[in-house]
C-alpha atoms as a PDB file:
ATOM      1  CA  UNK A   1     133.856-114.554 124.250  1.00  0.00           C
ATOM      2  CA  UNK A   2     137.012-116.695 125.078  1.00  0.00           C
ATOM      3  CA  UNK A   3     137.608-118.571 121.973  1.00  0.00           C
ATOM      4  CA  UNK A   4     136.588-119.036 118.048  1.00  0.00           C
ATOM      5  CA  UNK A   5     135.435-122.290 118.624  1.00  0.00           C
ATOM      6  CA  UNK A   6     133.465-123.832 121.836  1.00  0.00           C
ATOM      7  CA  UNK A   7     132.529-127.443 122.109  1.00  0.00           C
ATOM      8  CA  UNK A   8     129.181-127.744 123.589  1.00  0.00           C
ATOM      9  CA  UNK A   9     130.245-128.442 127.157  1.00  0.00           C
ATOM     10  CA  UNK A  10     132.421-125.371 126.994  1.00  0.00           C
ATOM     11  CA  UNK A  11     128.966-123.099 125.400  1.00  0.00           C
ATOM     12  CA  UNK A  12     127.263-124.916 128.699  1.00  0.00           C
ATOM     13  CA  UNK A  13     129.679-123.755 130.939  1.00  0.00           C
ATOM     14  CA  UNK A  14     130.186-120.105 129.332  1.00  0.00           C
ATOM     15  CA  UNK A  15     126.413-119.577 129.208  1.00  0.00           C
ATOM     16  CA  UNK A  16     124.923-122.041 131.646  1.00  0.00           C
ATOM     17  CA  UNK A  17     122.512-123.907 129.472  1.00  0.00           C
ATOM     18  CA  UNK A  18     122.254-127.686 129.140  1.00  0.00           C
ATOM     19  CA  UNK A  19     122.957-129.470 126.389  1.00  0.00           C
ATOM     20  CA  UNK A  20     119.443-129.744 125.161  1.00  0.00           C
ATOM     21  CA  UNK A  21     119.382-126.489 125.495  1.00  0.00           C
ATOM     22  CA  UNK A  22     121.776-126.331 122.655  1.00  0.00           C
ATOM     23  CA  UNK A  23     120.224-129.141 120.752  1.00  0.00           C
ATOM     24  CA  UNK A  24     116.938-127.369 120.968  1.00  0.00           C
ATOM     25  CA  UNK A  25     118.050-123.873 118.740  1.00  0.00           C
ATOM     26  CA  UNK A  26     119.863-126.144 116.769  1.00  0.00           C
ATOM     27  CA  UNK A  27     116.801-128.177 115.840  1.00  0.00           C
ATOM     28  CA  UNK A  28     114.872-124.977 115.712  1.00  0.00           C
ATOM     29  CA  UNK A  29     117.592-123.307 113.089  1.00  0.00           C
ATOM     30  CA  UNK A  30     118.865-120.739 115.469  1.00  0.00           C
ATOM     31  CA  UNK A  31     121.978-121.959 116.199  1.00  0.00           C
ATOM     32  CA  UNK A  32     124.422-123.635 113.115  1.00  0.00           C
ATOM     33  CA  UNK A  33     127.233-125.419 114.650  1.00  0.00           C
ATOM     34  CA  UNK A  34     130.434-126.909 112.900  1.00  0.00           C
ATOM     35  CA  UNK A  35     130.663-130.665 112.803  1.00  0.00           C
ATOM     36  CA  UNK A  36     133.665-132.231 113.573  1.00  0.00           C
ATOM     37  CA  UNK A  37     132.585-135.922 113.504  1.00  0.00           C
ATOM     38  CA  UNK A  38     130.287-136.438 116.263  1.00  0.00           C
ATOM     39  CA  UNK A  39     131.166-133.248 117.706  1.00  0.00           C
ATOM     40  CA  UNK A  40     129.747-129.751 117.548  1.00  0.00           C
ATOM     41  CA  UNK A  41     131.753-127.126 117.202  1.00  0.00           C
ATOM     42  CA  UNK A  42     130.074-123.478 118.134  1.00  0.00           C
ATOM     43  CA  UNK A  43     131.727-120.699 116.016  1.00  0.00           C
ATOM     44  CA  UNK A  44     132.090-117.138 117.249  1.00  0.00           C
ATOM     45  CA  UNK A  45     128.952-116.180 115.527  1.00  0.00           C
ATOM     46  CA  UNK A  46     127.052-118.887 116.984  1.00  0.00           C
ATOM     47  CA  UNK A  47     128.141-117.619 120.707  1.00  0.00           C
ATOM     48  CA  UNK A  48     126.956-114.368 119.677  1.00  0.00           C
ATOM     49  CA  UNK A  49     123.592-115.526 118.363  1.00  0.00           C
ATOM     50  CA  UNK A  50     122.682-117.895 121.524  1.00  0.00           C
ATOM     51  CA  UNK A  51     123.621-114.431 123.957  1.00  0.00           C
ATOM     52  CA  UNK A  52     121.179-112.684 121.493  1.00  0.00           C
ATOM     53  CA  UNK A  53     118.877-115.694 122.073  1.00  0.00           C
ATOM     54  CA  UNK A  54     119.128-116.481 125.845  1.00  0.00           C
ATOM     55  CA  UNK A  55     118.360-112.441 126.327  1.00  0.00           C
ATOM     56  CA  UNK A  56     115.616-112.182 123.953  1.00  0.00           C
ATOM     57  CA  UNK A  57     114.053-115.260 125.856  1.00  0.00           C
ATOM     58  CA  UNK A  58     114.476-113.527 129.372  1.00  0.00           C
ATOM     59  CA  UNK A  59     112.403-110.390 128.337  1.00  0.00           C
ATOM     60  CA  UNK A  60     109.690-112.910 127.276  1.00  0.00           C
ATOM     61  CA  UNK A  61     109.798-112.256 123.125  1.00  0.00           C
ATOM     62  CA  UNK A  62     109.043-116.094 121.924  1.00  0.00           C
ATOM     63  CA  UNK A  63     111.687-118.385 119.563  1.00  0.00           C
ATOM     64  CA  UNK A  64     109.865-116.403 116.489  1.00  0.00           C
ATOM     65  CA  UNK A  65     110.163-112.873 117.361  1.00  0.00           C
ATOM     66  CA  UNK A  66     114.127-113.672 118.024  1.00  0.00           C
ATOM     67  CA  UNK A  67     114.278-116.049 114.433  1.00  0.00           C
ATOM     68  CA  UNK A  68     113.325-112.621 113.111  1.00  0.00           C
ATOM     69  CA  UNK A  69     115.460-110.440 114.222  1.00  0.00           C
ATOM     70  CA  UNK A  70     118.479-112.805 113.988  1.00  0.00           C
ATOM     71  CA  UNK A  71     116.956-113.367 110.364  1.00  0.00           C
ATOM     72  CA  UNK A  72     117.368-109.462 109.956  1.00  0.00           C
ATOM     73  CA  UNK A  73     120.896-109.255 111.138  1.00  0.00           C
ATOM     74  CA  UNK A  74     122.040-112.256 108.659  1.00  0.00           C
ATOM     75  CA  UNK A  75     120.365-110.720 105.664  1.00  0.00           C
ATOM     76  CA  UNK A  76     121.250-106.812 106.409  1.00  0.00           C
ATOM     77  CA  UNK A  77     124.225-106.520 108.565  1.00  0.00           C
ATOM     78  CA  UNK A  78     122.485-103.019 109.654  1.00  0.00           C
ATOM     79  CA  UNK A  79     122.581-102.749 113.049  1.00  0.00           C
ATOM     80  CA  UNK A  80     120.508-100.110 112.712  1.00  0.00           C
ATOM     81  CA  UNK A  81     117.729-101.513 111.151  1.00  0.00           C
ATOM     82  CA  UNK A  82     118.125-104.700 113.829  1.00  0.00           C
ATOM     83  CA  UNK A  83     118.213-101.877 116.305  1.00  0.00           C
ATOM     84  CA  UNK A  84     114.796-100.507 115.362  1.00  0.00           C
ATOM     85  CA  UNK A  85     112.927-103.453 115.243  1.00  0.00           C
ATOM     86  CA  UNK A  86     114.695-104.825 118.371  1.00  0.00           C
ATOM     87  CA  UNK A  87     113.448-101.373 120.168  1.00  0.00           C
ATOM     88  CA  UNK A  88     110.272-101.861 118.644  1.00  0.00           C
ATOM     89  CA  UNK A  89     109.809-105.438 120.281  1.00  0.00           C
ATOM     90  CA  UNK A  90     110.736-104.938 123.394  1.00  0.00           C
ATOM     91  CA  UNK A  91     108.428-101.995 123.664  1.00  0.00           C
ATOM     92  CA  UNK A  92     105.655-104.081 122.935  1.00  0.00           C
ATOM     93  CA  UNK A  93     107.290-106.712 125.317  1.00  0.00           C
ATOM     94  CA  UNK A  94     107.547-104.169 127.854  1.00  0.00           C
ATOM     95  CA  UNK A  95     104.193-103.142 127.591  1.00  0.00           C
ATOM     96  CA  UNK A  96     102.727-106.473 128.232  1.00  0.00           C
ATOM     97  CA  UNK A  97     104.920-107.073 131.271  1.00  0.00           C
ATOM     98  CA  UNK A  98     103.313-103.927 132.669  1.00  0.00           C
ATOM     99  CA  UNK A  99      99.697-104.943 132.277  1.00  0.00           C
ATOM    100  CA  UNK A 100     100.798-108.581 133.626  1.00  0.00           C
ATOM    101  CA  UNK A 101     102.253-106.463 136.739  1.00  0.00           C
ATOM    102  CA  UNK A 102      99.126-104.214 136.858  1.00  0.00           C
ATOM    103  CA  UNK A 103      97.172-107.612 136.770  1.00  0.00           C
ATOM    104  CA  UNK A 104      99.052-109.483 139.126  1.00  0.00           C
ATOM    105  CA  UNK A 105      98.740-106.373 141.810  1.00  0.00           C
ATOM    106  CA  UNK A 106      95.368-106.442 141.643  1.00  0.00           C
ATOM    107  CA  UNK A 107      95.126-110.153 141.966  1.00  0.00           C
ATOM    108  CA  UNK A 108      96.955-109.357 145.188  1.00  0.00           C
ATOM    109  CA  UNK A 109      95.021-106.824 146.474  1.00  0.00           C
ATOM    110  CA  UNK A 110      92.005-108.948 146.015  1.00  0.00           C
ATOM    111  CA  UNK A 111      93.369-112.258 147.867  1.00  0.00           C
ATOM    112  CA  UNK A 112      94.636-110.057 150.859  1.00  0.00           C
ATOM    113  CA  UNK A 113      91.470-108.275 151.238  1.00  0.00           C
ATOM    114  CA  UNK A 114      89.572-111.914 150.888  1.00  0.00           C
ATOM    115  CA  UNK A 115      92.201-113.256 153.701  1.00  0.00           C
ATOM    116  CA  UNK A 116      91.688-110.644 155.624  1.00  0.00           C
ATOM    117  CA  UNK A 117      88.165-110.880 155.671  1.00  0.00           C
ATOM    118  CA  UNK A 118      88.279-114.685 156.134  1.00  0.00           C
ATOM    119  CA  UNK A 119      90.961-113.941 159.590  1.00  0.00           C
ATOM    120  CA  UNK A 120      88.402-111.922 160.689  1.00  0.00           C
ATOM    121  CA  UNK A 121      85.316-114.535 160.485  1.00  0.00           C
ATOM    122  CA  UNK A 122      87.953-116.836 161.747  1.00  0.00           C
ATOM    123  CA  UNK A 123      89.107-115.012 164.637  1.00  0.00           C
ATOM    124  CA  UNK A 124      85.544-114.095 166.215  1.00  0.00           C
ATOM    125  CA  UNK A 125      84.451-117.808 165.641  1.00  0.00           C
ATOM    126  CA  UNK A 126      87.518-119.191 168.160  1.00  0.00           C
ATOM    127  CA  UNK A 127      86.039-116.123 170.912  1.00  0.00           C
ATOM    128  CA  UNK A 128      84.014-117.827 173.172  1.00  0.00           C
ATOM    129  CA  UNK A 129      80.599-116.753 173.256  1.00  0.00           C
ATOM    130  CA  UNK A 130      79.329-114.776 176.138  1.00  0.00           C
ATOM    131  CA  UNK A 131      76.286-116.896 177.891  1.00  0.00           C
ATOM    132  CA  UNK A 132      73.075-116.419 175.973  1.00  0.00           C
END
């Protein structure tokens, strides 16, 4: 990361993320800018913490699962430990995303065999009929 401190239109730049975005972990204690004034100032550790954040959020763990793990890494600088329960997580994360998939395929399967079905019924009603 470029610099020790980033105002918050730099962190939106670097990380592409509004400035509500920012606002947001702030509000929700994940993120503990410098003041200067009026103006935030995001320390090193704070860059670190929202990369921790925005990934955490893309493999789906919610704003407590990444509290906690962020919580673990201020109170025992082992990365191990962070490591463990990071691994454990994202297992867990990993699993759901696989029965979502396995969910959403057969949701699929079902609709294509309904539309297939309903091209069919639609299909031989457009024939003409043969004289009765």
């Amino acid at each position: 990361m470029p610099e020790e401190f980033m105002t918050i239109r730099q962190m939106c730049a670097f990380f592409g993320v509004t400035p509500r975005t920012l606002r947001f972990y702030e509000a929700k204690e994940l993120l503990f800018p410098q003041r200067d004034g009026q103006h935030r100032l995001f320390t090193r550790r704070d860059q670190a913490r929202l990369k921790l954040i925005l990934r955490g959020k893309r493999f789906g763990f919610s704003l407590e699962q990444i509290r906690q793990l962020l919580e673990m890494y201020d109170r025992d600088d082992s990365e191990l430990k962070q490591l463990r329960k990071t691994y454990d997580i994202a297992q867990e994360r990993l699993a759901d995303m696989e029965r979502q998939r396995a969910e959403l395929a057969d949701a699929i399967s079902e609709l294509k065999q309904d539309l297939a079905w309903a091209d069919d019924v639609l299909s031989q009603a457009d024939r003409p009929r043969a004289a009765e």
